[in-house]
C-alpha atoms as a PDB file:
ATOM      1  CA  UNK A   1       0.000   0.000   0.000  1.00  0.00           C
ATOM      2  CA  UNK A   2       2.996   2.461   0.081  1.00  0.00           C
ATOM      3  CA  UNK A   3       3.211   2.989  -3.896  1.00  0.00           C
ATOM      4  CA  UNK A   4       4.412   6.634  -4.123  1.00  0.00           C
ATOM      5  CA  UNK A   5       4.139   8.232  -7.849  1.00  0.00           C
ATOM      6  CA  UNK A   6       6.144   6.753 -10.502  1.00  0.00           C
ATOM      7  CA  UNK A   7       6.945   3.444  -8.835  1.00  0.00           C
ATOM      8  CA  UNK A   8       4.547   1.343  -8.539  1.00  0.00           C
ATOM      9  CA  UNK A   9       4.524  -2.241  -6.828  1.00  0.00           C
ATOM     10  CA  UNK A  10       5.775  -5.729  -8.417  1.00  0.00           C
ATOM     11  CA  UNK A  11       2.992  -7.942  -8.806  1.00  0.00           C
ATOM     12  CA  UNK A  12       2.642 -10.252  -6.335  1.00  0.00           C
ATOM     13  CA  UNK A  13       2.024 -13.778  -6.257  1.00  0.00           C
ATOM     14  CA  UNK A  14      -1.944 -14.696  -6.974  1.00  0.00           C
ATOM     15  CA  UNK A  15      -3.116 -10.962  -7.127  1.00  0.00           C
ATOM     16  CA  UNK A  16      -5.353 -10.798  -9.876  1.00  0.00           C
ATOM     17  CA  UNK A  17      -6.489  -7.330 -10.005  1.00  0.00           C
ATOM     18  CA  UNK A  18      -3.885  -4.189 -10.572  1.00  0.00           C
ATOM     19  CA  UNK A  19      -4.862  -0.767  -9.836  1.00  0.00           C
ATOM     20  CA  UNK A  20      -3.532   2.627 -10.960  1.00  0.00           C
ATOM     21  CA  UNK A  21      -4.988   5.614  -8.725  1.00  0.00           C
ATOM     22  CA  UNK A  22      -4.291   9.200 -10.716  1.00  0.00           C
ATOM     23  CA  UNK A  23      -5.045  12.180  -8.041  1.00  0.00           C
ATOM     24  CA  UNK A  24      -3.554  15.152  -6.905  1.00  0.00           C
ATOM     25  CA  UNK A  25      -4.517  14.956  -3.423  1.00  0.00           C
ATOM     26  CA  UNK A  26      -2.167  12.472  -1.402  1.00  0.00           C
ATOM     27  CA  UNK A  27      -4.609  11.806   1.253  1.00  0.00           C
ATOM     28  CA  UNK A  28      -7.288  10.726  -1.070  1.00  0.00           C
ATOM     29  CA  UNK A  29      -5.069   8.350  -2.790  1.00  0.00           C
ATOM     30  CA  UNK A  30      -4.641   7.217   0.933  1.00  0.00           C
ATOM     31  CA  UNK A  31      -8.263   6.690   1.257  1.00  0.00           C
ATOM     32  CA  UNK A  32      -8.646   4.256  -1.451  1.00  0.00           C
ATOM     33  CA  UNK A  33      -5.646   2.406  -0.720  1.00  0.00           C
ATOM     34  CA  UNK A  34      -7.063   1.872   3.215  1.00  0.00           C
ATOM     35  CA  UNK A  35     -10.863   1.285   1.445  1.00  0.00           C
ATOM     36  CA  UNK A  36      -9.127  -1.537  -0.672  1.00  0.00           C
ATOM     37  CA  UNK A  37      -6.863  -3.431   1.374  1.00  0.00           C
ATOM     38  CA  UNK A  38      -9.097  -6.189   2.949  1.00  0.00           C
ATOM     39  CA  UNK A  39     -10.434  -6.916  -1.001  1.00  0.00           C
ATOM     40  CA  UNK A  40      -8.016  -9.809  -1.193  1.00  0.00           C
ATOM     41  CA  UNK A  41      -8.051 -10.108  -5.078  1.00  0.00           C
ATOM     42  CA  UNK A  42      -7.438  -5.936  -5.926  1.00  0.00           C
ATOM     43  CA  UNK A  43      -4.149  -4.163  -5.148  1.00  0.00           C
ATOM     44  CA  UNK A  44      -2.912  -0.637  -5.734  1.00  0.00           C
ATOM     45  CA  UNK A  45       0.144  -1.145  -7.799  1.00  0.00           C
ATOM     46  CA  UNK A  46       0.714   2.324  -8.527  1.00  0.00           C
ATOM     47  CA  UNK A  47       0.099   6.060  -7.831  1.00  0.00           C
ATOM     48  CA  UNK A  48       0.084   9.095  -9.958  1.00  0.00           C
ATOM     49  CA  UNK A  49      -0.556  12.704  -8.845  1.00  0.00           C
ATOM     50  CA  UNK A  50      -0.345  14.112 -12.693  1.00  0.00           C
ATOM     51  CA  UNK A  51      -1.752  12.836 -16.366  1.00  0.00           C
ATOM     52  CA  UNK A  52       1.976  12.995 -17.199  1.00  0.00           C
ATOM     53  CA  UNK A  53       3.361  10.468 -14.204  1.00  0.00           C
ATOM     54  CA  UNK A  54       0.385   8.084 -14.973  1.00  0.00           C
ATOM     55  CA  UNK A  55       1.115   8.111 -18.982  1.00  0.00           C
ATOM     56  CA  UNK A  56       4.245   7.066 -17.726  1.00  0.00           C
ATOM     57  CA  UNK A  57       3.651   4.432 -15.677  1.00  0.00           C
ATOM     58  CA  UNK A  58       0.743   2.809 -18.052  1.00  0.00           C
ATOM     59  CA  UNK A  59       3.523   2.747 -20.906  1.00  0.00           C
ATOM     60  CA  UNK A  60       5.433   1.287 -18.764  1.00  0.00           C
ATOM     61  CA  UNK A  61       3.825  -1.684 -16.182  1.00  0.00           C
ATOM     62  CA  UNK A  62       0.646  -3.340 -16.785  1.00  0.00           C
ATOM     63  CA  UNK A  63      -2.453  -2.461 -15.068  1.00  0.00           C
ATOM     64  CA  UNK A  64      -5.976  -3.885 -14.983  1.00  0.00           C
ATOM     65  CA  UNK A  65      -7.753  -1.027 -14.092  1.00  0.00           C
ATOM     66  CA  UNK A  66      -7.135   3.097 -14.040  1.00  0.00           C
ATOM     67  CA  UNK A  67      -9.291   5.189 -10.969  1.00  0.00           C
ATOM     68  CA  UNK A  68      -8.837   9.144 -11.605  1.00  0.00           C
ATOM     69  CA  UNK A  69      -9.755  12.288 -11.175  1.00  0.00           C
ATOM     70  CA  UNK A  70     -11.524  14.993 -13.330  1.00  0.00           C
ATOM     71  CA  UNK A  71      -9.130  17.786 -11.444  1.00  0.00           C
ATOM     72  CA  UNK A  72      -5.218  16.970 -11.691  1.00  0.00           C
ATOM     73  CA  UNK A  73      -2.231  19.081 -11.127  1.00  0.00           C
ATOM     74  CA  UNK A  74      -1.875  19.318 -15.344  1.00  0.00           C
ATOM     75  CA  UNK A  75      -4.245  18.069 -17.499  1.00  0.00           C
ATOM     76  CA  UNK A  76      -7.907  17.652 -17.456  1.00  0.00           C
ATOM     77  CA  UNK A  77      -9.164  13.836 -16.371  1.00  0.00           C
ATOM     78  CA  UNK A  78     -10.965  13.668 -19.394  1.00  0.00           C
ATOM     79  CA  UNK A  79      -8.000  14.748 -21.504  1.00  0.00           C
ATOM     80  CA  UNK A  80      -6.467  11.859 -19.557  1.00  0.00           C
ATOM     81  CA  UNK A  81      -9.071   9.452 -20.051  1.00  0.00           C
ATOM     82  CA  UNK A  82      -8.641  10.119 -24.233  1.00  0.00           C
ATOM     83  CA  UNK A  83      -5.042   9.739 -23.691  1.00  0.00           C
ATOM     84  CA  UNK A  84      -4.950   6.619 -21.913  1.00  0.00           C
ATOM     85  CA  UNK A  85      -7.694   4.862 -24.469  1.00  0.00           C
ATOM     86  CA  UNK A  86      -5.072   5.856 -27.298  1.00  0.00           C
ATOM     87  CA  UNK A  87      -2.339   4.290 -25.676  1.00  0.00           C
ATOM     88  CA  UNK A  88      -3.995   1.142 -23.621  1.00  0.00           C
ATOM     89  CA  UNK A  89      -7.584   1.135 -25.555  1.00  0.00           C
ATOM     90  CA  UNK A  90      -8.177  -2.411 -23.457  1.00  0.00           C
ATOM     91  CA  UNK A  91      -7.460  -0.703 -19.946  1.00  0.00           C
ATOM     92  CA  UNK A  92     -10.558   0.189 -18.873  1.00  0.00           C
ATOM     93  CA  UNK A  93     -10.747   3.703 -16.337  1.00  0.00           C
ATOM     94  CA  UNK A  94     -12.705   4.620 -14.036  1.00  0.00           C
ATOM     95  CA  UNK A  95     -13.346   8.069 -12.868  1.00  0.00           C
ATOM     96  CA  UNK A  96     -14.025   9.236  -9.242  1.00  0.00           C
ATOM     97  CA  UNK A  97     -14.332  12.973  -9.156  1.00  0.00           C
ATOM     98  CA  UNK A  98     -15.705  15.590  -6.553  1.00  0.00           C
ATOM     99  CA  UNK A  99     -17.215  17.211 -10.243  1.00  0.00           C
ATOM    100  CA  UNK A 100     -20.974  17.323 -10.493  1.00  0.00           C
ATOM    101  CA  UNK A 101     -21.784  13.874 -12.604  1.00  0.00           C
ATOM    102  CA  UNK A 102     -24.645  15.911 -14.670  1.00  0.00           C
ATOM    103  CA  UNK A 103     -21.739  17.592 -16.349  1.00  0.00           C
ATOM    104  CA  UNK A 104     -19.012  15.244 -16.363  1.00  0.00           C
ATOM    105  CA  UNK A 105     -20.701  11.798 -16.521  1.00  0.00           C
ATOM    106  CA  UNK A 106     -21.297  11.252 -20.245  1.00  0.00           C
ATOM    107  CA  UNK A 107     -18.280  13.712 -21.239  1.00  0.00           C
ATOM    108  CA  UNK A 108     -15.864  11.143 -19.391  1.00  0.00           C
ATOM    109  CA  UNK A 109     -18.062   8.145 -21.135  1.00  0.00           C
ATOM    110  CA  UNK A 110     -17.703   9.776 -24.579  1.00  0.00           C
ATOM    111  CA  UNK A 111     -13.738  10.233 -24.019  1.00  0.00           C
ATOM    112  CA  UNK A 112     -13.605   6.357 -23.367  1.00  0.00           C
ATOM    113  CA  UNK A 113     -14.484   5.744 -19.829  1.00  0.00           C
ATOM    114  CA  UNK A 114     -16.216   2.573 -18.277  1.00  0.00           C
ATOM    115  CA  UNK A 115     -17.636   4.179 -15.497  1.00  0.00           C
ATOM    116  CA  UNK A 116     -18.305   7.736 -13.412  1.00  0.00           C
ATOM    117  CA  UNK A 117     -18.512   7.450  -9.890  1.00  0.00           C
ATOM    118  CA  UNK A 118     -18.732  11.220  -7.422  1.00  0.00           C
ATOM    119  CA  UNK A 119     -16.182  11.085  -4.468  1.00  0.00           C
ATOM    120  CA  UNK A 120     -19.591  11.745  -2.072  1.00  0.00           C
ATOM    121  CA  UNK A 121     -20.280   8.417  -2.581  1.00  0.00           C
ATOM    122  CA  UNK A 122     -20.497   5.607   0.424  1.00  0.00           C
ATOM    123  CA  UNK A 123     -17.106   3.337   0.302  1.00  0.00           C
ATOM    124  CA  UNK A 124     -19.287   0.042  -0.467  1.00  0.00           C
ATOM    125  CA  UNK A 125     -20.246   1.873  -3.543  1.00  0.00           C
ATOM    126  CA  UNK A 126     -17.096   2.889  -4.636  1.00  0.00           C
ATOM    127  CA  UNK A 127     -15.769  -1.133  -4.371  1.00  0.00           C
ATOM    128  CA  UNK A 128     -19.228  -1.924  -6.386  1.00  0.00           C
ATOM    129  CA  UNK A 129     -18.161   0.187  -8.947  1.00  0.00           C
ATOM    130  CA  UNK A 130     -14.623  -0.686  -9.024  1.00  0.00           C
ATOM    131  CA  UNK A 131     -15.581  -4.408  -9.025  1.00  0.00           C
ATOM    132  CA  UNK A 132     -18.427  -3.735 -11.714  1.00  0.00           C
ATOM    133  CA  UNK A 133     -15.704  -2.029 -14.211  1.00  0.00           C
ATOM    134  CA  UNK A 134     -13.180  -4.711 -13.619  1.00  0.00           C
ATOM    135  CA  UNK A 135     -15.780  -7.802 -14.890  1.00  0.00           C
ATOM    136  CA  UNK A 136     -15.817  -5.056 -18.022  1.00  0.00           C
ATOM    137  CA  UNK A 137     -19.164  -3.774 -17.090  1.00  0.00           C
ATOM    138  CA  UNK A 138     -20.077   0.123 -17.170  1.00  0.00           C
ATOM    139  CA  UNK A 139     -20.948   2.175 -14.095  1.00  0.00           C
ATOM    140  CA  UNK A 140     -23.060   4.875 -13.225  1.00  0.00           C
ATOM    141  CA  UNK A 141     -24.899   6.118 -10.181  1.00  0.00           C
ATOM    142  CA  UNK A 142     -28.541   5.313 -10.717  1.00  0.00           C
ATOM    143  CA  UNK A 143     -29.180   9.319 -10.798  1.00  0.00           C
ATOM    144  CA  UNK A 144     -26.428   9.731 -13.617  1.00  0.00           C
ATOM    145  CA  UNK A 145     -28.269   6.728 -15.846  1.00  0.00           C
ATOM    146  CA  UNK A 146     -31.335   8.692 -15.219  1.00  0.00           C
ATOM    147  CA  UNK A 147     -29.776  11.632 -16.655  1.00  0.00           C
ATOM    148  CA  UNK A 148     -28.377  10.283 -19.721  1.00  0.00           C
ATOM    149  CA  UNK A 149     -31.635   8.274 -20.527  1.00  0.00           C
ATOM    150  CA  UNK A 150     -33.875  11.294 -20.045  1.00  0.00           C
ATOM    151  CA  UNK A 151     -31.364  12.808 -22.515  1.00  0.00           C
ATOM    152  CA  UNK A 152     -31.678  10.689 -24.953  1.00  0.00           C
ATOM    153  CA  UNK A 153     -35.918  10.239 -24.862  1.00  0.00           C
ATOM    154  CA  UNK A 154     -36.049  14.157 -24.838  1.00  0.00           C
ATOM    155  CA  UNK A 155     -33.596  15.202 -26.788  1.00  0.00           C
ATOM    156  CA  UNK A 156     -30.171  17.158 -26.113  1.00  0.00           C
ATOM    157  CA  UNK A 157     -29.948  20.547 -27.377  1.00  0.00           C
ATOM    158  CA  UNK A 158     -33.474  22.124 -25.747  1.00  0.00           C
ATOM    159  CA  UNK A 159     -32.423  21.144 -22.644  1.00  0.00           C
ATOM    160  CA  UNK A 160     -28.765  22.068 -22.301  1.00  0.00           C
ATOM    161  CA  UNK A 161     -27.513  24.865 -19.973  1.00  0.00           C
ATOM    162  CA  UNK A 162     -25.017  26.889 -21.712  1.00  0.00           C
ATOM    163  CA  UNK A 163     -21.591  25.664 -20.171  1.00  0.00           C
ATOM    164  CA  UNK A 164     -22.962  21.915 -21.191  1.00  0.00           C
ATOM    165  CA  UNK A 165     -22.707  23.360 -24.585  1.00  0.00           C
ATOM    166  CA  UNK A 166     -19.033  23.647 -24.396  1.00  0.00           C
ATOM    167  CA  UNK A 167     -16.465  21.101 -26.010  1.00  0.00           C
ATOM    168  CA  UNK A 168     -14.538  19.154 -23.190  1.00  0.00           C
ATOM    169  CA  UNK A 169     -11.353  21.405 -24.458  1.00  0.00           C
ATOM    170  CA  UNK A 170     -13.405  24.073 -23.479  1.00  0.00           C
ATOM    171  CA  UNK A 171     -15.032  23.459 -20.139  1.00  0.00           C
ATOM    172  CA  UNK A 172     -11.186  22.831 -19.263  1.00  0.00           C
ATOM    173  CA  UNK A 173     -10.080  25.920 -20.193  1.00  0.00           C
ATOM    174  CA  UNK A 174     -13.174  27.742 -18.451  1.00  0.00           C
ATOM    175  CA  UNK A 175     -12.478  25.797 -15.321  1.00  0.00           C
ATOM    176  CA  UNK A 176      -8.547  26.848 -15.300  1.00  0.00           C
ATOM    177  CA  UNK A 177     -10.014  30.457 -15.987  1.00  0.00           C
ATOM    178  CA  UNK A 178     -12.470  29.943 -13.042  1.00  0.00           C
ATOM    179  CA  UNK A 179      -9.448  29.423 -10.742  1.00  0.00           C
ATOM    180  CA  UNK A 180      -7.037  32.254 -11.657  1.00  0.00           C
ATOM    181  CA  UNK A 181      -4.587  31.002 -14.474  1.00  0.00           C
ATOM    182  CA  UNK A 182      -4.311  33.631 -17.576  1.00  0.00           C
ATOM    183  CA  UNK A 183      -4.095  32.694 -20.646  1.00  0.00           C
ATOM    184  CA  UNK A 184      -0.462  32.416 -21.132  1.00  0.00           C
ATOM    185  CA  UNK A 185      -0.122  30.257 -18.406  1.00  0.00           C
ATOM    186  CA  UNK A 186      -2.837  27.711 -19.352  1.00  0.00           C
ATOM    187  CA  UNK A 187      -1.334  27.454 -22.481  1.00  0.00           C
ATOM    188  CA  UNK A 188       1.947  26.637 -20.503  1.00  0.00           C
ATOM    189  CA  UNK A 189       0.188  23.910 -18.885  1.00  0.00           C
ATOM    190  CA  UNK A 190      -1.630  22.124 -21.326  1.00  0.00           C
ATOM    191  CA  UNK A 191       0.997  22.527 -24.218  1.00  0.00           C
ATOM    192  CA  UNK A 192      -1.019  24.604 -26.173  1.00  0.00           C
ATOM    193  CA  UNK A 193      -0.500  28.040 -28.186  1.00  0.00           C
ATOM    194  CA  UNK A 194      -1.311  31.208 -26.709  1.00  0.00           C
ATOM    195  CA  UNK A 195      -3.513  31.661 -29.794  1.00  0.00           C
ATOM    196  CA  UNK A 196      -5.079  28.636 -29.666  1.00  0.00           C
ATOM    197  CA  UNK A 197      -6.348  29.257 -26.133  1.00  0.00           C
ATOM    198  CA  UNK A 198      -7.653  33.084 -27.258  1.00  0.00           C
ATOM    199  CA  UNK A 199      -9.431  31.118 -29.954  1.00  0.00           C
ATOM    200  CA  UNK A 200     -10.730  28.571 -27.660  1.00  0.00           C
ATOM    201  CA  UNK A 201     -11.777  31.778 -25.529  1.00  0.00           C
ATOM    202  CA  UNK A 202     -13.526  33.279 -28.339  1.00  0.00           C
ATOM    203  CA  UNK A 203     -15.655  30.230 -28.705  1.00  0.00           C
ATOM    204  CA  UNK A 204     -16.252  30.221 -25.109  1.00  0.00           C
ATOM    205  CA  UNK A 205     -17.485  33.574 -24.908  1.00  0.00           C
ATOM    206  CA  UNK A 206     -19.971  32.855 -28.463  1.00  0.00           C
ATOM    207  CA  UNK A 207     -21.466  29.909 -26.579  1.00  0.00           C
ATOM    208  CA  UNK A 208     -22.354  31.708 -23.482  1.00  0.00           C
ATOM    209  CA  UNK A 209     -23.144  34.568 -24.605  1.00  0.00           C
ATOM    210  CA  UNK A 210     -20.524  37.006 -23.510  1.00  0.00           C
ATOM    211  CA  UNK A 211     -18.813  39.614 -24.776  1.00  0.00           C
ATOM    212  CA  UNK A 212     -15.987  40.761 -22.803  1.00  0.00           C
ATOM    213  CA  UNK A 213     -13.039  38.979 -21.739  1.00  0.00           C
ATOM    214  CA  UNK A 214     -13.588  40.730 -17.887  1.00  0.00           C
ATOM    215  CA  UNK A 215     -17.415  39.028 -18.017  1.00  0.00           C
ATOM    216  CA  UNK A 216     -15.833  35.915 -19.426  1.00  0.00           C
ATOM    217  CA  UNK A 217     -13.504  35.780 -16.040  1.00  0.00           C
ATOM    218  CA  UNK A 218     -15.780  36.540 -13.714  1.00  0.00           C
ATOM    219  CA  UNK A 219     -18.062  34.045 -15.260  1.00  0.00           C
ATOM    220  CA  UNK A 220     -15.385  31.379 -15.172  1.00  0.00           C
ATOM    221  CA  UNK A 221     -15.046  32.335 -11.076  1.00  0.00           C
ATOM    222  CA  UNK A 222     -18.650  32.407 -10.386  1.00  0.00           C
ATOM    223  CA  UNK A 223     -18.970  28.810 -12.010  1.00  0.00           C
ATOM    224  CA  UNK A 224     -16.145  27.338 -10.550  1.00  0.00           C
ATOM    225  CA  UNK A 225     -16.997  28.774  -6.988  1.00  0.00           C
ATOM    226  CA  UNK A 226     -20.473  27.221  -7.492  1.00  0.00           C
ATOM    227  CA  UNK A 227     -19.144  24.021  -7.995  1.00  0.00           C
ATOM    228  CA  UNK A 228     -16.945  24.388  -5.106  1.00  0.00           C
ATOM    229  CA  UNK A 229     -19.982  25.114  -2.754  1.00  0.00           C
ATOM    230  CA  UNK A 230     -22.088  22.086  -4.491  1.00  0.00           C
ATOM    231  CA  UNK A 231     -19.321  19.188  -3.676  1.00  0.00           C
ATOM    232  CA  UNK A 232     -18.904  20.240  -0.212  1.00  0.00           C
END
């Protein structure tokens, strides 16, 4: 149970299940570790506090299964998530997020996902879901496959609030705006262009109606401060 980031455990004799945990927050990674060590058949083999360490470590060792975040010290989850299904399309991931699953739920699905689980969530539900993914099954919380259906029976685009409207690139970047970073810095952090992040902006602002880069900020804060207040 003592992986630390970019070393994760040999496999060891008659373990059957191999876990990856990807989060930025130590003690959480703690949490799952302690939540998992009486299942006698799953270990966690490995831990990751950025996409970058767990790229690494899923090029490199073999894993059965991938938990992670939405929220990491780098790049989104999601971006993750598409990453990971390029490199390892078999390995299936599961992702365990504080982020509301009515806005995240079928974006993580449609990046490859088996399954979208909120951190709230009692412990025996989190090894249900775990357990569920691993037999190669999907998962989601009987309120997110009430979402989805609902979705699909009434249609998508009536229905949709204006930051659902937003490409997953997008939400990202309107997340990283919510919590301070300028523009030249998230294009620092997630490899891109300066101009490609004012054009991503640009389309940002067109979808939700704004039309000032102050309003587009403040926006970004409000949102992300709501969010804050709804997970706690």
């Amino acid at each position: 149970m003592n992986a630390t980031p970019n070393q994760p455990q040999s496999r060891p004799k008659g373990c059957q299940q191999r876990i990856l945990i990807v989060d930025d927050h130590p003690i959480f990674r703690k949490g799952i570790a302690m939540l998992l060590e009486h299942e006698r058949d799953i270990i966690i083999c490995g831990e990751a506090e950025t996409a970058a360490q767990a790229m690494g470590l899923v090029d490199q060792h073999d894993f059965d299964l991938v938990i992670a975040d939405i929220s990491l010290k780098d790049i989104n989850g999601i971006e993750l998530v598409k990453s990971l299904k390029a490199l390892r399309p078999q390995l299936p991931v599961l992702v365990l997020s504080m982020h509301d699953e009515s806005l995240y739920a079928e974006r993580a699905l449609r990046a490859g996902a088996r399954g979208y689980l909120m951190k709230q969530a009692p412990p025996d539900q989190v090894v249900s879901a775990i357990r569920q993914v691993l037999r190669g099954e999907r998962y989601l919380s009987a309120a997110a496959n009430l979402l989805m259906l609902n979705s699909f029976v009434g249609g998508r685009s009536s229905s949709k609030s204006s930051v659902e409207k937003l490409s997953d690139r997008e939400l990202e970047i309107f997340e990283l705006l919510g919590q301070g970073r300028g523009t030249s810095q998230i294009a620092h952090d997630l490899c891109l262009s300066v101009k490609t992040i004012e054009a991503h902006r640009s389309h940002i602002k067109a979808k939700l109606g704004i039309t000032t880069a102050p309003e587009l900020v403040r926006a970004a804060v409000e949102w992300v401060t709501r969010c804050s207040r709804g997970s706690d």
